[in-house]
C-alpha atoms as a PDB file:
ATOM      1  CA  UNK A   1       0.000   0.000   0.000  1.00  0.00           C
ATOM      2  CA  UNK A   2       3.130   2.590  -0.584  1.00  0.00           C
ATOM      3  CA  UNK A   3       2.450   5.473  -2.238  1.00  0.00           C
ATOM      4  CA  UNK A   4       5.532   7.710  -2.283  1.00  0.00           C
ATOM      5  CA  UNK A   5       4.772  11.688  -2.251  1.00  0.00           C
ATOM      6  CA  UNK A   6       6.816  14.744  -3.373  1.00  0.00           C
ATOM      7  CA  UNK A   7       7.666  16.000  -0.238  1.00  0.00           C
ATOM      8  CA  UNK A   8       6.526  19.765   0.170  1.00  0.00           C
ATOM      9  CA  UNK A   9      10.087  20.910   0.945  1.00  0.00           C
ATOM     10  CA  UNK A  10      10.773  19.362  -3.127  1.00  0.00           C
ATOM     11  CA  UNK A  11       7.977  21.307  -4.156  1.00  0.00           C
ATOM     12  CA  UNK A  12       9.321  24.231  -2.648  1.00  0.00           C
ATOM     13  CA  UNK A  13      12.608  24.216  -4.564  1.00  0.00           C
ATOM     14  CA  UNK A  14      11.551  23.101  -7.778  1.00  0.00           C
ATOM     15  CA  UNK A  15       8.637  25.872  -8.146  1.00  0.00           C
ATOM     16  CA  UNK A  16      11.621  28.269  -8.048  1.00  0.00           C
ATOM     17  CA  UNK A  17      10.347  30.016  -4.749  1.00  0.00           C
ATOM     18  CA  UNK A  18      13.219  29.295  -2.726  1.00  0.00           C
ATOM     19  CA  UNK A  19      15.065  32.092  -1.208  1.00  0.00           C
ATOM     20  CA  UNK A  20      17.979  32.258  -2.606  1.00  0.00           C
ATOM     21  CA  UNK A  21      17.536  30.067  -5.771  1.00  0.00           C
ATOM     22  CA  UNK A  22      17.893  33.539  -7.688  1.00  0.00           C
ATOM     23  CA  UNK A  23      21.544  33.896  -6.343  1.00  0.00           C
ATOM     24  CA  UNK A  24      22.271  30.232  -6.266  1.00  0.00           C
ATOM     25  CA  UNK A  25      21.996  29.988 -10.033  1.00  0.00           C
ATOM     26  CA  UNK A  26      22.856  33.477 -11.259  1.00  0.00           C
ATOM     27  CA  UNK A  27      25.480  33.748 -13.956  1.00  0.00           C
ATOM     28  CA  UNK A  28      27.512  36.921 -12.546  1.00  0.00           C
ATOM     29  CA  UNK A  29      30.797  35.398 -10.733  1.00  0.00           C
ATOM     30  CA  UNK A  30      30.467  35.749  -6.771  1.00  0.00           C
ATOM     31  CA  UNK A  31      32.917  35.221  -4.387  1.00  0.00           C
ATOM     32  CA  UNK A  32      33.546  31.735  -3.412  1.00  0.00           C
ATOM     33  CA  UNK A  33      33.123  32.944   0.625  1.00  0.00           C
ATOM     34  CA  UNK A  34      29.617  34.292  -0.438  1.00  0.00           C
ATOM     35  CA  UNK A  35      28.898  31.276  -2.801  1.00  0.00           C
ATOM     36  CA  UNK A  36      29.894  28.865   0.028  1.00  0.00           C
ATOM     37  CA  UNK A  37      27.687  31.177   2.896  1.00  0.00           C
ATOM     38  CA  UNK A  38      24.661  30.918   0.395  1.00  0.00           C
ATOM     39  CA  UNK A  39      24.634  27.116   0.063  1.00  0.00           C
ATOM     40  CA  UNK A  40      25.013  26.855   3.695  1.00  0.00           C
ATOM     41  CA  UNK A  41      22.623  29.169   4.423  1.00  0.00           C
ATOM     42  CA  UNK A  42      20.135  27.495   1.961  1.00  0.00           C
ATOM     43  CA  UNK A  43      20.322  24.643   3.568  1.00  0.00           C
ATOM     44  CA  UNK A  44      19.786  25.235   6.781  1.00  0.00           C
ATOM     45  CA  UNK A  45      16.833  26.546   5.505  1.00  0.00           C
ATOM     46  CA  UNK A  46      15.730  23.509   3.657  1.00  0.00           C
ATOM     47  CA  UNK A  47      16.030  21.266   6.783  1.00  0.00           C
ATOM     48  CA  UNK A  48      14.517  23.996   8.914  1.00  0.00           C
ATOM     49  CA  UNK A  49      11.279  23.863   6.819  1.00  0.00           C
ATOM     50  CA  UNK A  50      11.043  20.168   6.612  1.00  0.00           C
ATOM     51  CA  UNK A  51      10.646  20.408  10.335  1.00  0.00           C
ATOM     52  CA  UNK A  52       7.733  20.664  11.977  1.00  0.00           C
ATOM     53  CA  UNK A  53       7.171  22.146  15.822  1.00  0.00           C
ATOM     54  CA  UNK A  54       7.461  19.184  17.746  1.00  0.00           C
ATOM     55  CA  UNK A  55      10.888  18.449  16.433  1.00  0.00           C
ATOM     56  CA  UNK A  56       9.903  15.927  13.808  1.00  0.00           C
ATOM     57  CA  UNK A  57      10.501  15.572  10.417  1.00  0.00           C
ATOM     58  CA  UNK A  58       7.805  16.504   8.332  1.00  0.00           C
ATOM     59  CA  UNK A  59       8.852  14.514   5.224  1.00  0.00           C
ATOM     60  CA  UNK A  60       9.242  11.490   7.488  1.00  0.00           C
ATOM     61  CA  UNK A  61       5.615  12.142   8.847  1.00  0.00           C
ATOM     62  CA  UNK A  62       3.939  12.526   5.200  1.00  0.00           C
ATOM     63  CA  UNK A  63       5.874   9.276   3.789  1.00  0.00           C
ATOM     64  CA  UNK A  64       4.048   7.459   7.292  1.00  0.00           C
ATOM     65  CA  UNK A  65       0.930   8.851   6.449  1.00  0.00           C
ATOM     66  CA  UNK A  66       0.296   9.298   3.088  1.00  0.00           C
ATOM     67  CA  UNK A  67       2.873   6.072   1.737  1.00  0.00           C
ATOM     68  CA  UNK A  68       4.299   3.733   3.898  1.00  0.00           C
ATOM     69  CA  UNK A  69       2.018   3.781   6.826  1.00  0.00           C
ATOM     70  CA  UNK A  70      -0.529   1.700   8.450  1.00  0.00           C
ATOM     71  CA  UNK A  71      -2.700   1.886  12.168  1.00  0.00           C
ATOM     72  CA  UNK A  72      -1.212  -1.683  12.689  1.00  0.00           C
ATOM     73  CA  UNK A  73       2.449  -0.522  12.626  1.00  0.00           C
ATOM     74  CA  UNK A  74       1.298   2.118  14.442  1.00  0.00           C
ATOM     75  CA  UNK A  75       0.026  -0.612  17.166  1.00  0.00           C
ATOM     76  CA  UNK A  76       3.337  -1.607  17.570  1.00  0.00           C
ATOM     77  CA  UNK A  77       4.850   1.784  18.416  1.00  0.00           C
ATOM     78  CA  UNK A  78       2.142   2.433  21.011  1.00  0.00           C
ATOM     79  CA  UNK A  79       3.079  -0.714  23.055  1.00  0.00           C
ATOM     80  CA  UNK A  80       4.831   1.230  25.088  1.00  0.00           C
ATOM     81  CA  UNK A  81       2.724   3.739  26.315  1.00  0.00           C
ATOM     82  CA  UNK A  82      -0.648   1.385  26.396  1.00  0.00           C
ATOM     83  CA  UNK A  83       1.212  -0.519  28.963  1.00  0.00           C
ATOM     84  CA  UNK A  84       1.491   2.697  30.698  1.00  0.00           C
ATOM     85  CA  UNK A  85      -2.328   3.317  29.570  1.00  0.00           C
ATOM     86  CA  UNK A  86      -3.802  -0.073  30.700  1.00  0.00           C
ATOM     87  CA  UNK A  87      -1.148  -1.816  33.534  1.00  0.00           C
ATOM     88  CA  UNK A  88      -2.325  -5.261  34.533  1.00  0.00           C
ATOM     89  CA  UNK A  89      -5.178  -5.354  31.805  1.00  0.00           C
ATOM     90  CA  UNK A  90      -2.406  -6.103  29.096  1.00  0.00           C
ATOM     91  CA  UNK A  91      -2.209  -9.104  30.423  1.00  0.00           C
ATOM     92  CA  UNK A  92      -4.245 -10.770  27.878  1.00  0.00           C
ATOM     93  CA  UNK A  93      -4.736  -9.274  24.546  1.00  0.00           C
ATOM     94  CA  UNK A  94      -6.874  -9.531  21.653  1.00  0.00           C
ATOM     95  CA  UNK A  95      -5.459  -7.728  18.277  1.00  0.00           C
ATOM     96  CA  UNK A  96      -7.971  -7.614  15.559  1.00  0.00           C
ATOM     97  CA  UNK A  97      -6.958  -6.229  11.657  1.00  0.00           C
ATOM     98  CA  UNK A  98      -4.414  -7.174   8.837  1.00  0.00           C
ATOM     99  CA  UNK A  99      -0.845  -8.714   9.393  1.00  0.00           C
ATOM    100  CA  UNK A 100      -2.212  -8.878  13.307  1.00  0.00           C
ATOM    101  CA  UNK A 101       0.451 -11.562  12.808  1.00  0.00           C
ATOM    102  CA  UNK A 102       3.559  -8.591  13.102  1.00  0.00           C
ATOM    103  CA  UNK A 103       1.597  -7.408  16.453  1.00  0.00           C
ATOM    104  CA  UNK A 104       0.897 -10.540  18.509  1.00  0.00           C
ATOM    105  CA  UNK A 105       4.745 -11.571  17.719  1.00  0.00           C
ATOM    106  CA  UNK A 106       5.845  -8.250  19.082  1.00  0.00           C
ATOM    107  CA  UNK A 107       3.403  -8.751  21.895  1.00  0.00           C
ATOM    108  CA  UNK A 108       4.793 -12.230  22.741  1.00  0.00           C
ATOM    109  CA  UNK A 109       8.025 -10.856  23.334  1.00  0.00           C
ATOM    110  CA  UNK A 110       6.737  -8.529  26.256  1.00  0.00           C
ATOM    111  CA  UNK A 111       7.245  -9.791  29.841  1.00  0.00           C
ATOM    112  CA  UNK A 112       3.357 -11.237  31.239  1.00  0.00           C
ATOM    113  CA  UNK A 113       1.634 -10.636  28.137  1.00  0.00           C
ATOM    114  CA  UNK A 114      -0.636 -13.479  26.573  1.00  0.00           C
ATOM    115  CA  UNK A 115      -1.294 -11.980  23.073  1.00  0.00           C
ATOM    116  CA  UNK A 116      -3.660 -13.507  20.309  1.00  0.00           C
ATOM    117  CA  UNK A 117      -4.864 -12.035  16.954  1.00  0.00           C
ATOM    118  CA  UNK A 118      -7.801 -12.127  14.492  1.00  0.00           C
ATOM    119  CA  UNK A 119      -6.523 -12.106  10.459  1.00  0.00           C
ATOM    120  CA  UNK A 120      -9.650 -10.471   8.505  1.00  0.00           C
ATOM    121  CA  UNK A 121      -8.217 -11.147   5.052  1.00  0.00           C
ATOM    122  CA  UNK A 122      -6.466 -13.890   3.251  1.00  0.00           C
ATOM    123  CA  UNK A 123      -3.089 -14.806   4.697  1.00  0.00           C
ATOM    124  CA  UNK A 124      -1.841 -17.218   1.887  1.00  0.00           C
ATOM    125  CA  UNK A 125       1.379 -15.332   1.210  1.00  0.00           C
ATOM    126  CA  UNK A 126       1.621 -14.619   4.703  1.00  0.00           C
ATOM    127  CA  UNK A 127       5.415 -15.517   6.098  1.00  0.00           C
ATOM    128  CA  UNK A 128       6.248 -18.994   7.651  1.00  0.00           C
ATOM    129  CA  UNK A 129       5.996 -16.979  11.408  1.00  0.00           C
ATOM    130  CA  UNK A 130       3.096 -15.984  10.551  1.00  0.00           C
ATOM    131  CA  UNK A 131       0.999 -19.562   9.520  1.00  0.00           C
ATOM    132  CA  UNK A 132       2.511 -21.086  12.404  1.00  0.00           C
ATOM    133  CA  UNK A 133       0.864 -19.057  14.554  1.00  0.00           C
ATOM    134  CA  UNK A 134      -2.113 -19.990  12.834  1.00  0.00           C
ATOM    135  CA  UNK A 135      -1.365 -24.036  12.997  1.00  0.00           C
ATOM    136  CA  UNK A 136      -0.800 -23.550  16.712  1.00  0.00           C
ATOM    137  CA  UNK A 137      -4.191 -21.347  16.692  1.00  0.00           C
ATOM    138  CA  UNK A 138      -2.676 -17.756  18.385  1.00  0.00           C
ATOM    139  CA  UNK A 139      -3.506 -16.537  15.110  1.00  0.00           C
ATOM    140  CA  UNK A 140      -7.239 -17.160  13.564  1.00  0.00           C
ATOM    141  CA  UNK A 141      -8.205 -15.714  10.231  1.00  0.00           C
ATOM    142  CA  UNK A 142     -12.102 -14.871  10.486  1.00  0.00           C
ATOM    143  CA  UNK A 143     -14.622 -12.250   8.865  1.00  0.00           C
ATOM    144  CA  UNK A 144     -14.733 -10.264  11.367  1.00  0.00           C
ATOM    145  CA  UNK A 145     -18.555  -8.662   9.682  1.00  0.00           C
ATOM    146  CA  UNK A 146     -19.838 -12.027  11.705  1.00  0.00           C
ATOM    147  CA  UNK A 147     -19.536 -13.076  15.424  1.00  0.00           C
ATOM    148  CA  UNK A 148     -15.622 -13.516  16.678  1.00  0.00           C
ATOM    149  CA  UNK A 149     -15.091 -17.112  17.654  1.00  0.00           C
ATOM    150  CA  UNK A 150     -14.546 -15.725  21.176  1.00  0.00           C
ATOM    151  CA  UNK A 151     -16.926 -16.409  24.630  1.00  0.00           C
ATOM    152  CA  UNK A 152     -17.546 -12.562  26.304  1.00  0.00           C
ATOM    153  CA  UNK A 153     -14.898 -11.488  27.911  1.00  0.00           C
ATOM    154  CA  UNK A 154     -12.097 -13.781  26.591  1.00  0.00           C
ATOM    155  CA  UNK A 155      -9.552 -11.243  26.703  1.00  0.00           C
ATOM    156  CA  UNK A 156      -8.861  -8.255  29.376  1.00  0.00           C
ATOM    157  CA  UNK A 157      -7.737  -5.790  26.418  1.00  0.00           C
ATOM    158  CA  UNK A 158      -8.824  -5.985  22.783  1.00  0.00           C
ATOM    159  CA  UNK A 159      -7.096  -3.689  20.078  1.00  0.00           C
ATOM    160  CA  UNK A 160      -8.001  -3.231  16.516  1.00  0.00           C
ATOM    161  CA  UNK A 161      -6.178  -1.485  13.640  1.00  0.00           C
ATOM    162  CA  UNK A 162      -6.915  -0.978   9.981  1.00  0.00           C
ATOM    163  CA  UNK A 163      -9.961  -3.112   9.902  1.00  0.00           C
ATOM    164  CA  UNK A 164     -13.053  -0.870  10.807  1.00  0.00           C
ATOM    165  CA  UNK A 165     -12.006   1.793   7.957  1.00  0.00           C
ATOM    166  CA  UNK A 166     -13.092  -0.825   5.714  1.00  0.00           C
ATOM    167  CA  UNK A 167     -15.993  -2.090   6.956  1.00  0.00           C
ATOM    168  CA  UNK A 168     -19.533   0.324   6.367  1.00  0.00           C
ATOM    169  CA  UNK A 169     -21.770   1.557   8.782  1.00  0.00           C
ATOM    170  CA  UNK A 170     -24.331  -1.606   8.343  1.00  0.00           C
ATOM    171  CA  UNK A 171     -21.253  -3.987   9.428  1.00  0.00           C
ATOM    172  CA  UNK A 172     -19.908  -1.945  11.889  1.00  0.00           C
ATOM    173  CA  UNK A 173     -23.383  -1.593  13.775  1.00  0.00           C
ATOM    174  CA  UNK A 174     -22.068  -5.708  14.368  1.00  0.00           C
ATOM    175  CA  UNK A 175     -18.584  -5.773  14.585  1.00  0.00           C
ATOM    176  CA  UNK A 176     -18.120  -2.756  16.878  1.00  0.00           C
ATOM    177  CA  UNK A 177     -20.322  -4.350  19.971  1.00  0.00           C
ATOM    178  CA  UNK A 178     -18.455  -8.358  19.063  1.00  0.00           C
ATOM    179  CA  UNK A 179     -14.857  -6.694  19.945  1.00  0.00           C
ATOM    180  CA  UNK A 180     -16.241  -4.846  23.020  1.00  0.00           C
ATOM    181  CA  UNK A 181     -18.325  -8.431  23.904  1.00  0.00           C
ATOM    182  CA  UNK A 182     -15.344 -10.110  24.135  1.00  0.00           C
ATOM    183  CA  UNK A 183     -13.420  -7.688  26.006  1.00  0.00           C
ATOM    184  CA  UNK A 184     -13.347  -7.632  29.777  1.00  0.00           C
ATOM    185  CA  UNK A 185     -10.842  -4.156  30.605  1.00  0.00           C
ATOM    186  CA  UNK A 186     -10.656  -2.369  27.603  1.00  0.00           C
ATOM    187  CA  UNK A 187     -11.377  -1.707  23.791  1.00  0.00           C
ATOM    188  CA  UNK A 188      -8.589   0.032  22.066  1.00  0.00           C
ATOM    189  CA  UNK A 189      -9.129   1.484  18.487  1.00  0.00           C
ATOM    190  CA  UNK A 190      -6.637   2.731  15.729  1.00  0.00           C
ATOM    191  CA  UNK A 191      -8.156   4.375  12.952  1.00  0.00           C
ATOM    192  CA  UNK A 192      -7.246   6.512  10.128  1.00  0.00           C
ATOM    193  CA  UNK A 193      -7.402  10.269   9.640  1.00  0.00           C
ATOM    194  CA  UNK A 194     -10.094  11.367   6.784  1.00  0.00           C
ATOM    195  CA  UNK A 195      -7.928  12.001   3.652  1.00  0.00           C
ATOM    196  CA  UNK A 196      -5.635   9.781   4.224  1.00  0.00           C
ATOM    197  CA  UNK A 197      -6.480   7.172   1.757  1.00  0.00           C
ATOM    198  CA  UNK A 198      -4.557   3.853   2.253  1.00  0.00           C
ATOM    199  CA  UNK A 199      -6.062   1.090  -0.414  1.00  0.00           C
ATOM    200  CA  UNK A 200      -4.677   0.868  -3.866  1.00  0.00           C
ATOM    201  CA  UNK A 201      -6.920  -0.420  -7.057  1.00  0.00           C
ATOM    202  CA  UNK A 202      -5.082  -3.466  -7.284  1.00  0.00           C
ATOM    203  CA  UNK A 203      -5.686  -4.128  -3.574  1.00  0.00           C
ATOM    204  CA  UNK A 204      -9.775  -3.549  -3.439  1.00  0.00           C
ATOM    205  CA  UNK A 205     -10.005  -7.311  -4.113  1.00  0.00           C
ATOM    206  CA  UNK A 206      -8.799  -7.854  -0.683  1.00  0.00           C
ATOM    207  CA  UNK A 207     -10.429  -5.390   1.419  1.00  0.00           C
ATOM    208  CA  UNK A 208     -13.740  -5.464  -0.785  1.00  0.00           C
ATOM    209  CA  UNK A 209     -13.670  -1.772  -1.129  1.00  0.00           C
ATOM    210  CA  UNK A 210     -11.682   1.500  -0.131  1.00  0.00           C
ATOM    211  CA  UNK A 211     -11.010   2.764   3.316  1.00  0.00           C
ATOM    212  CA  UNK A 212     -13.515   5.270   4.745  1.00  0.00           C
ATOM    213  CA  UNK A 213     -11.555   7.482   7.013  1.00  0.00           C
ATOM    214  CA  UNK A 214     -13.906   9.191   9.042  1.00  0.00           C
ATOM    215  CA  UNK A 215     -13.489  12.313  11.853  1.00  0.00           C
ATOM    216  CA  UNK A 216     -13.443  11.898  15.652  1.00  0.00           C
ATOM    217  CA  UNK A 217     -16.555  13.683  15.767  1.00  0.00           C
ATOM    218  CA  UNK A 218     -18.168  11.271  13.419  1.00  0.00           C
ATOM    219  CA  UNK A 219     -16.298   8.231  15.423  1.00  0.00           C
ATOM    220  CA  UNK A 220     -17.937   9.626  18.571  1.00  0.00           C
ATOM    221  CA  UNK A 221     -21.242   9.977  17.840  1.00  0.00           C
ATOM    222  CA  UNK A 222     -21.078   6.071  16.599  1.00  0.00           C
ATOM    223  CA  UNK A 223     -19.754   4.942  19.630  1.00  0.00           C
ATOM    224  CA  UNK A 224     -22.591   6.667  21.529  1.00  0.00           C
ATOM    225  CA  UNK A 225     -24.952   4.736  19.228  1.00  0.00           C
ATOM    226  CA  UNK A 226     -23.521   1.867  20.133  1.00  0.00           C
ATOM    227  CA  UNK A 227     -23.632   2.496  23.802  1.00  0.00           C
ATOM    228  CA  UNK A 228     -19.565   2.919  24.285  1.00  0.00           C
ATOM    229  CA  UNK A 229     -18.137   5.153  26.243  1.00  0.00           C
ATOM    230  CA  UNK A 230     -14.925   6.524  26.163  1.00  0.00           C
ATOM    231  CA  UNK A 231     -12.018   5.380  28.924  1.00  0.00           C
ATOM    232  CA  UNK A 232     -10.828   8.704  30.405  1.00  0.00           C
ATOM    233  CA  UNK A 233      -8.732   7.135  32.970  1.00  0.00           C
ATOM    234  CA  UNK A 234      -7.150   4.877  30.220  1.00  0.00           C
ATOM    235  CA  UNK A 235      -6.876   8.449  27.651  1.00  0.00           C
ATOM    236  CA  UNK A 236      -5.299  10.504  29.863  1.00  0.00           C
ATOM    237  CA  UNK A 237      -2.877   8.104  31.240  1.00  0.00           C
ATOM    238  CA  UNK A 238      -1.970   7.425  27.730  1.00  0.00           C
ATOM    239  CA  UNK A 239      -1.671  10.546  26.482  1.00  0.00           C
ATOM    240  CA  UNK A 240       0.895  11.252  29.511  1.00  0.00           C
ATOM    241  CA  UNK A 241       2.771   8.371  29.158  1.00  0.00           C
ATOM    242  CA  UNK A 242       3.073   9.838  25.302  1.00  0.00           C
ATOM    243  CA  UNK A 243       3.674  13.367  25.911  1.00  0.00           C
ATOM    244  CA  UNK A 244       7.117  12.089  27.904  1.00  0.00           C
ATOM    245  CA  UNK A 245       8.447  10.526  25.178  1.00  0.00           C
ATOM    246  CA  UNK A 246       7.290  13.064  22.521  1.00  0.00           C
ATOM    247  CA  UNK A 247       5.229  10.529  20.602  1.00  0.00           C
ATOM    248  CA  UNK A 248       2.587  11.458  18.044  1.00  0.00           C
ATOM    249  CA  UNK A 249       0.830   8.763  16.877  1.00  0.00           C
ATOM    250  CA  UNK A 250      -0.074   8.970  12.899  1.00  0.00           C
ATOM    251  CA  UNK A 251      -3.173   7.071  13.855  1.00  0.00           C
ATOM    252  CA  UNK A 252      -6.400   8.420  15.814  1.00  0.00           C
ATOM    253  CA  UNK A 253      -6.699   6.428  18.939  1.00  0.00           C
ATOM    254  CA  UNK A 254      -9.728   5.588  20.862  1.00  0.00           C
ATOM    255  CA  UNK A 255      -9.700   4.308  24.116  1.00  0.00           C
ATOM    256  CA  UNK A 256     -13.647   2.895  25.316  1.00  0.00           C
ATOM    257  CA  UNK A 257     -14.877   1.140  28.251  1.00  0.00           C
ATOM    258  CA  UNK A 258     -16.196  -2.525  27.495  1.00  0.00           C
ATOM    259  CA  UNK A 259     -19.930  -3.491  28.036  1.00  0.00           C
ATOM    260  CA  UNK A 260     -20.261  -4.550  31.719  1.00  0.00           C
END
């Protein structure tokens, strides 16, 4: 799903708008102390630009989001900080959505975490790692528009990633309720950011159509349909834990309460 993007600080220099692109490429004979102060000087400025506030490159940012990125990748960065988040109730985890494979291996290699995953799509060129999780049955691959082959409360913490985007309203009236049935603690939900389209042409075989990224506002009002509420406790330690280490995740992350 890599789309690679012109990077704005490209753009910038090829539209001929760059500060000193005038003097950079002039004819007339400069000193070589000026020449050399210039180029130094322009690039500082080029680097400064591809920078955002927080200290992060931009065109590293845009190649997550817009190429190279997923919410399940993003799962595995925010390990971390949802063991800050959730404590003891990442004891036993659920992970629900495409290559879940990549995140219950990671998982398996914390210290008293029980990880299992849910495959919604076709794993047959899936790596060797990956199937025998499935032979041993950590992994499952199920449709997750239909009841997960879970009792209630099977798992203390369930996370999903790049799965819901997928799935329309109709479906996710079902699906959304299953993954908080068979949670005990915690729901946890990475989703994209609207505009930020993810599935190519070639790929809509798989995922049966494109990714709908949708607003917090309009993610909120559909968990209040659904009866969810939102974990503040669980948010704002989170967000702390996050803020310390300067992460920003690429993803929109929900945090909700499971049905008691």
């Amino acid at each position: 799903m890599s789309r690679r993007q012109v990077t704005s600080t490209r753009r910038f220099v090829d539209s001929g708008n760059f500060p000193f692109a005038a003097a950079l490429h002039s004819k007339s004979r400069s000193p070589p102390v000026l020449s050399i102060g210039l180029v130094v000087v322009g690039v500082i400025l080029i680097v400064g630009y591809a920078y955002s506030g927080s200290g992060k490159f931009r065109g590293a940012a845009v190649s997550r989001i817009e190429g190279d990125y997923s919410c399940t990748l993003e799962v595995q960065r925010a390990i971390p900080f949802l063991k800050k988040a959730y404590g003891d109730s990442m004891r036993k985890v659920l992970h629900v959505g495409p290559d879940t494979c990549s995140v219950v291996s990671k998982l398996l290699k914390e210290e008293k975490i029980e990880a299992w995953g849910v495959e919604p799509y076709d794993i047959e060129d899936a790596e060797a790692n990956c199937k025998n999780l499935v032979r041993k049955g950590v992994v499952r691959v199920a449709d997750i528009k239909f009841p997960l082959p879970y009792r209630a409360k099977s798992f203390s913490l369930v996370i999903v990633s790049d799965a819901l985007d997928y799935l329309s309203p109709k479906y996710l009236n079902k699906t959304l309720p299953e993954l908080a049935r068979v949670a005990s603690d915690g729901l946890v939900i990475f989703a994209g950011y609207p505009g930020h389209q993810r599935a190519k042409v070639a790929e809509l075989s798989k995922f049966g159509r494109p990714a709908k990224m949708r607003s917090s506002t309009w993610w909120i009002r559909f968990f209040v349909q659904t009866s969810l509420e939102e974990n503040e406790a669980a948010i704002k330690k989170f967000e702390q834990a996050a803020s310390k280490k300067s992460y920003q995740s690429a993803c929109q992350v929900f945090h909700l309460n499971p049905y008691h």
